[in-house]
N, C-alpha and C. Protein backbone atom coordinates (compact mmCIF):
# COMPACT_ATOMS: atom_id res chain seq x y z
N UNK A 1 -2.51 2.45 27.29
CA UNK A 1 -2.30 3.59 28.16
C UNK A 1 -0.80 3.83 28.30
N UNK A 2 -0.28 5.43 27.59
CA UNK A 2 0.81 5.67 28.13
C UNK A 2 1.26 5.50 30.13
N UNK A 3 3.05 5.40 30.20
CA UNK A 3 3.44 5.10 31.25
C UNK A 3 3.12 6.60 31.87
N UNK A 4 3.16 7.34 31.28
CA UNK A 4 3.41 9.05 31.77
C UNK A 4 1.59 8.94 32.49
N UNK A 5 0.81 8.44 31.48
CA UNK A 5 -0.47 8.66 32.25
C UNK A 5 -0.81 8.04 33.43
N UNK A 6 0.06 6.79 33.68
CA UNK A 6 -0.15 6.05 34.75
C UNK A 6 0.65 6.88 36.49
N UNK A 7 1.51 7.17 35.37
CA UNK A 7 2.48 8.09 36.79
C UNK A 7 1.73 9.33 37.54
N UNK A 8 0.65 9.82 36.50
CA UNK A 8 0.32 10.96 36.53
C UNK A 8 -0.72 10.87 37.89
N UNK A 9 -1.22 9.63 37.82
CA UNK A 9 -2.34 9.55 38.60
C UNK A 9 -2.11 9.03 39.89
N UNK A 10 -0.67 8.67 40.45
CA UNK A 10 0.02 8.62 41.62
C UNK A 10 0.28 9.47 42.40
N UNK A 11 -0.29 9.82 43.33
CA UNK A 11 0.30 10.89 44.27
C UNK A 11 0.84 10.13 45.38
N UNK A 12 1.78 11.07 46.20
CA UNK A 12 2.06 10.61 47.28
C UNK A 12 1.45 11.77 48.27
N UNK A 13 1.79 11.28 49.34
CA UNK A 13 1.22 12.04 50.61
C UNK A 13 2.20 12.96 51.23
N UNK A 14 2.26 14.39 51.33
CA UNK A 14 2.53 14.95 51.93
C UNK A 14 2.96 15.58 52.91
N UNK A 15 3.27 15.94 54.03
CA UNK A 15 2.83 16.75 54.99
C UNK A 15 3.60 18.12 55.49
N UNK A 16 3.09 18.94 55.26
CA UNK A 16 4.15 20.53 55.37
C UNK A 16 3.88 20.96 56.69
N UNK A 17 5.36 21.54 56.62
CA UNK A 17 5.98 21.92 57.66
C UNK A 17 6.28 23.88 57.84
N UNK A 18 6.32 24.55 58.84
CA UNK A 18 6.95 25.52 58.52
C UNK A 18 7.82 25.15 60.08
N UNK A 19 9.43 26.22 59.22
CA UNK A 19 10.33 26.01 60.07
C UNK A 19 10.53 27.34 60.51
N UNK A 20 10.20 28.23 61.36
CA UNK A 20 10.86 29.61 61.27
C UNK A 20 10.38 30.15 59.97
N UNK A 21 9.88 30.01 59.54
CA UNK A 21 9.11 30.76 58.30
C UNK A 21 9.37 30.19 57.00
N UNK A 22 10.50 29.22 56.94
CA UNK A 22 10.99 28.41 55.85
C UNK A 22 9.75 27.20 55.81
N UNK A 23 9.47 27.12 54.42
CA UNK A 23 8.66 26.19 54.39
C UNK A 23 9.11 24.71 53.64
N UNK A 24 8.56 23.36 54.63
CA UNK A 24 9.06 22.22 54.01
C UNK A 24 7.92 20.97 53.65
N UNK A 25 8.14 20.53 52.95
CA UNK A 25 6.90 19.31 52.51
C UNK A 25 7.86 17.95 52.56
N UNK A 26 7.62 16.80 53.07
CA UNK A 26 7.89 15.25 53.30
C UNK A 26 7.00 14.73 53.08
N UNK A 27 7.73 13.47 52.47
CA UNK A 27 6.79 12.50 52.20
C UNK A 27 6.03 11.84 53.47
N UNK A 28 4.81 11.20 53.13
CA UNK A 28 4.48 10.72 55.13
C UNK A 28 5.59 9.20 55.37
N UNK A 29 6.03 8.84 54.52
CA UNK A 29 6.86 8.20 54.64
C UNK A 29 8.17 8.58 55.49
N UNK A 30 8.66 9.83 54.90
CA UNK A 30 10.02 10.06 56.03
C UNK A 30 9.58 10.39 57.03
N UNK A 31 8.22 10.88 57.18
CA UNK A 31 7.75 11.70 58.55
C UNK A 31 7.46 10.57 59.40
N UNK A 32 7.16 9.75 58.81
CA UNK A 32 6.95 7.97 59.77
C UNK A 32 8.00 7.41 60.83
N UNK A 33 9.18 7.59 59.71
CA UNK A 33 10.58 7.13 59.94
C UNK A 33 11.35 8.28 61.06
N UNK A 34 11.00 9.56 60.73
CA UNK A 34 11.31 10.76 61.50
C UNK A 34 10.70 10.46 63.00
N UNK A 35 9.33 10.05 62.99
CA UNK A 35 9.19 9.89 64.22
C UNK A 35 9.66 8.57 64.94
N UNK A 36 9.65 8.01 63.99
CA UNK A 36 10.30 6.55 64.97
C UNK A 36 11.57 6.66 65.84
N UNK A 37 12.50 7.26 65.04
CA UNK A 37 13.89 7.85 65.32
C UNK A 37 13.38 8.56 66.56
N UNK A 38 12.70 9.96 66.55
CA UNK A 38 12.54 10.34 67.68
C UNK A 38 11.64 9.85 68.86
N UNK A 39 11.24 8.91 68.99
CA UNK A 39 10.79 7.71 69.92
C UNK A 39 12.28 7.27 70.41
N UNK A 40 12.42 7.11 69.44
CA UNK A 40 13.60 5.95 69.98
C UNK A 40 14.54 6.62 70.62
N UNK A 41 14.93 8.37 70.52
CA UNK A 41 15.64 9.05 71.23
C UNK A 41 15.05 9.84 72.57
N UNK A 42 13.97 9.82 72.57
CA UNK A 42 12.81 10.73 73.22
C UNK A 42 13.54 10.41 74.57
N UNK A 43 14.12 9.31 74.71
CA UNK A 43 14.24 9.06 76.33
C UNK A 43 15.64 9.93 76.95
N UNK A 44 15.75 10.67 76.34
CA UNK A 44 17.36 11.48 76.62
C UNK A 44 16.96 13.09 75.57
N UNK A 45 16.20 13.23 75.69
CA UNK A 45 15.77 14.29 75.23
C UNK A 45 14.17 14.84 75.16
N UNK A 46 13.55 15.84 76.28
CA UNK A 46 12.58 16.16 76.28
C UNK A 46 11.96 17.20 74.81
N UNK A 47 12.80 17.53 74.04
CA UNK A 47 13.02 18.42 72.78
C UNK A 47 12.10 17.09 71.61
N UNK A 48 13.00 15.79 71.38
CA UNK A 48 12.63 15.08 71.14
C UNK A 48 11.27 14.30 70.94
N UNK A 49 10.93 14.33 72.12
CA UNK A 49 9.78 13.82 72.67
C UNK A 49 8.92 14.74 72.55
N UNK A 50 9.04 15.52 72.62
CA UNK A 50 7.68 17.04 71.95
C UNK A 50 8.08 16.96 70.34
N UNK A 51 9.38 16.82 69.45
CA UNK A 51 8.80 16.21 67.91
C UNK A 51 8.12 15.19 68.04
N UNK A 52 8.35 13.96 68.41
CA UNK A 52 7.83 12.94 68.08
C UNK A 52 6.67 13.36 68.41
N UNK A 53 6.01 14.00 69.43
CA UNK A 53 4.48 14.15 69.40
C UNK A 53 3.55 14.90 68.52
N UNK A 54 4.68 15.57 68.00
CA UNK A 54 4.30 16.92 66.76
C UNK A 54 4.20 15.96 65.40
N UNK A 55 5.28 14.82 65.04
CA UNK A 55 5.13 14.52 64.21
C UNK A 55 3.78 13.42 64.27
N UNK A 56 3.46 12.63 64.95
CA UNK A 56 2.31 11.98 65.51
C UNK A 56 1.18 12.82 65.13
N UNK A 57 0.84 13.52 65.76
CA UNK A 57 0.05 14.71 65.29
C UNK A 57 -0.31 15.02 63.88
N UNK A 58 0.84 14.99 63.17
CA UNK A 58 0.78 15.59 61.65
C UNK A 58 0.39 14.43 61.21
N UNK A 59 0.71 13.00 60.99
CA UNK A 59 0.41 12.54 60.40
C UNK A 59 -0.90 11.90 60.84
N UNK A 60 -1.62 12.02 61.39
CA UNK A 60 -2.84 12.02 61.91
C UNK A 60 -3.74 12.85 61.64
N UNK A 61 -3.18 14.15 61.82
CA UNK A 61 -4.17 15.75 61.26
C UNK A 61 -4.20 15.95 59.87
N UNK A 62 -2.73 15.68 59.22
CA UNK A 62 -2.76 16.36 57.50
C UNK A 62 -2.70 17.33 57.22
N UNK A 63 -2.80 18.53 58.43
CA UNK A 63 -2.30 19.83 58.07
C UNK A 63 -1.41 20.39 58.40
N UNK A 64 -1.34 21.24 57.79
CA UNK A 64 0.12 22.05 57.84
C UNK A 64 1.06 22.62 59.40
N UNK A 65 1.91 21.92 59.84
CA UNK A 65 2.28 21.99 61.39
C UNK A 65 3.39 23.13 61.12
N UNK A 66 3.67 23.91 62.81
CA UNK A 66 4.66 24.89 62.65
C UNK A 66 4.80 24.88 63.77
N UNK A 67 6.52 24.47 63.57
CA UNK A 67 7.16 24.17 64.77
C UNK A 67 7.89 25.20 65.26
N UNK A 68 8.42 24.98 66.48
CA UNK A 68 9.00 26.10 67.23
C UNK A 68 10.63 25.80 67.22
N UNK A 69 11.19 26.59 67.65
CA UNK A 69 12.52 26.81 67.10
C UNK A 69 13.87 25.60 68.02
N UNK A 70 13.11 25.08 68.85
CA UNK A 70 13.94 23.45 69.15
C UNK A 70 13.75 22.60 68.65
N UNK A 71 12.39 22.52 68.19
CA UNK A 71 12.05 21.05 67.47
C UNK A 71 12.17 21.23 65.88
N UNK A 72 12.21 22.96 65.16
CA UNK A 72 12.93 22.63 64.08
C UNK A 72 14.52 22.18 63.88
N UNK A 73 14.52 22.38 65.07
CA UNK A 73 16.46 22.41 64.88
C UNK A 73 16.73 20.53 65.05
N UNK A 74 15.55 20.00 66.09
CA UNK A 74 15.50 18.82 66.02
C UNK A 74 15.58 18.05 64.80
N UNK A 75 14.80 18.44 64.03
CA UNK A 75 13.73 17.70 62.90
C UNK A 75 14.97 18.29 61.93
N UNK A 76 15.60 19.09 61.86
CA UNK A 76 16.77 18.88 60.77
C UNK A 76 17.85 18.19 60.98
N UNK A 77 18.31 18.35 62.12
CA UNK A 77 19.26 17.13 62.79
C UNK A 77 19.02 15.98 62.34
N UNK A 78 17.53 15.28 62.57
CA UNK A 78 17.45 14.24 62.81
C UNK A 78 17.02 13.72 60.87
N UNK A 79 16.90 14.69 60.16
CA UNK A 79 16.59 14.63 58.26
C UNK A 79 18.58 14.81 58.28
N UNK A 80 18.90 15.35 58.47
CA UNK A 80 20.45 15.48 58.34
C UNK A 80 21.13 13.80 58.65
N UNK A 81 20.75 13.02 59.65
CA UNK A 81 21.12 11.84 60.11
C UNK A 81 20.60 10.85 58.94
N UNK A 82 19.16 10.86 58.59
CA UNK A 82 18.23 9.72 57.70
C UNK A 82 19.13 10.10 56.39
N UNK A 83 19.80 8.73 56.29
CA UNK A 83 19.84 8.39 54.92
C UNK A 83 18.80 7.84 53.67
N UNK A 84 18.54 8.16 52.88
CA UNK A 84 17.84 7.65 52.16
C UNK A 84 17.70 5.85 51.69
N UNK A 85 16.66 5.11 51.81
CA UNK A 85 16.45 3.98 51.09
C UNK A 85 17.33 3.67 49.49
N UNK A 86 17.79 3.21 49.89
CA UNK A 86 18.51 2.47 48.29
C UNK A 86 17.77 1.85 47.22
């Protein structure tokens, strides 16, 4: 078995977003990490604490969430901060 066929049959998981009409897809992996972050800030920010419940939500539901215009501004802030895994 080619490597290409093995890759082929890997998916990862999803979960889309609309931002203001811009549309975004994450892995449930950063969306994991996204909410942890906003847990961990939630206590100094009520903005916060309504993502983290949005993102909770998504990765629980699987469908397509659309956020309102604090918690997108959140949720890029807080993808603007996450560095990527090495």
């Amino acid at each position: 078995m080619k490597e290409g066929n093995v890759l082929a049959g890997l998916s990862t998981a999803m979960i889309h977003f609309d931002l203001n009409g811009r549309k975004l897809a994450l892995e449930e992996a950063i969306v994991q990490k996204l909410r942890t972050e906003a847990l961990a800030r939630s206590g100094s920010s009520t903005t916060l604490n309504d993502l983290a419940v949005i993102l909770s939500r998504a990765l629980s539901e699987g469908k397509p969430i659309t956020l309102r215009r604090a918690e997108s501004r959140a949720l890029e802030h807080l993808l603007g901060q996450t560095s990527p895994a090495p």
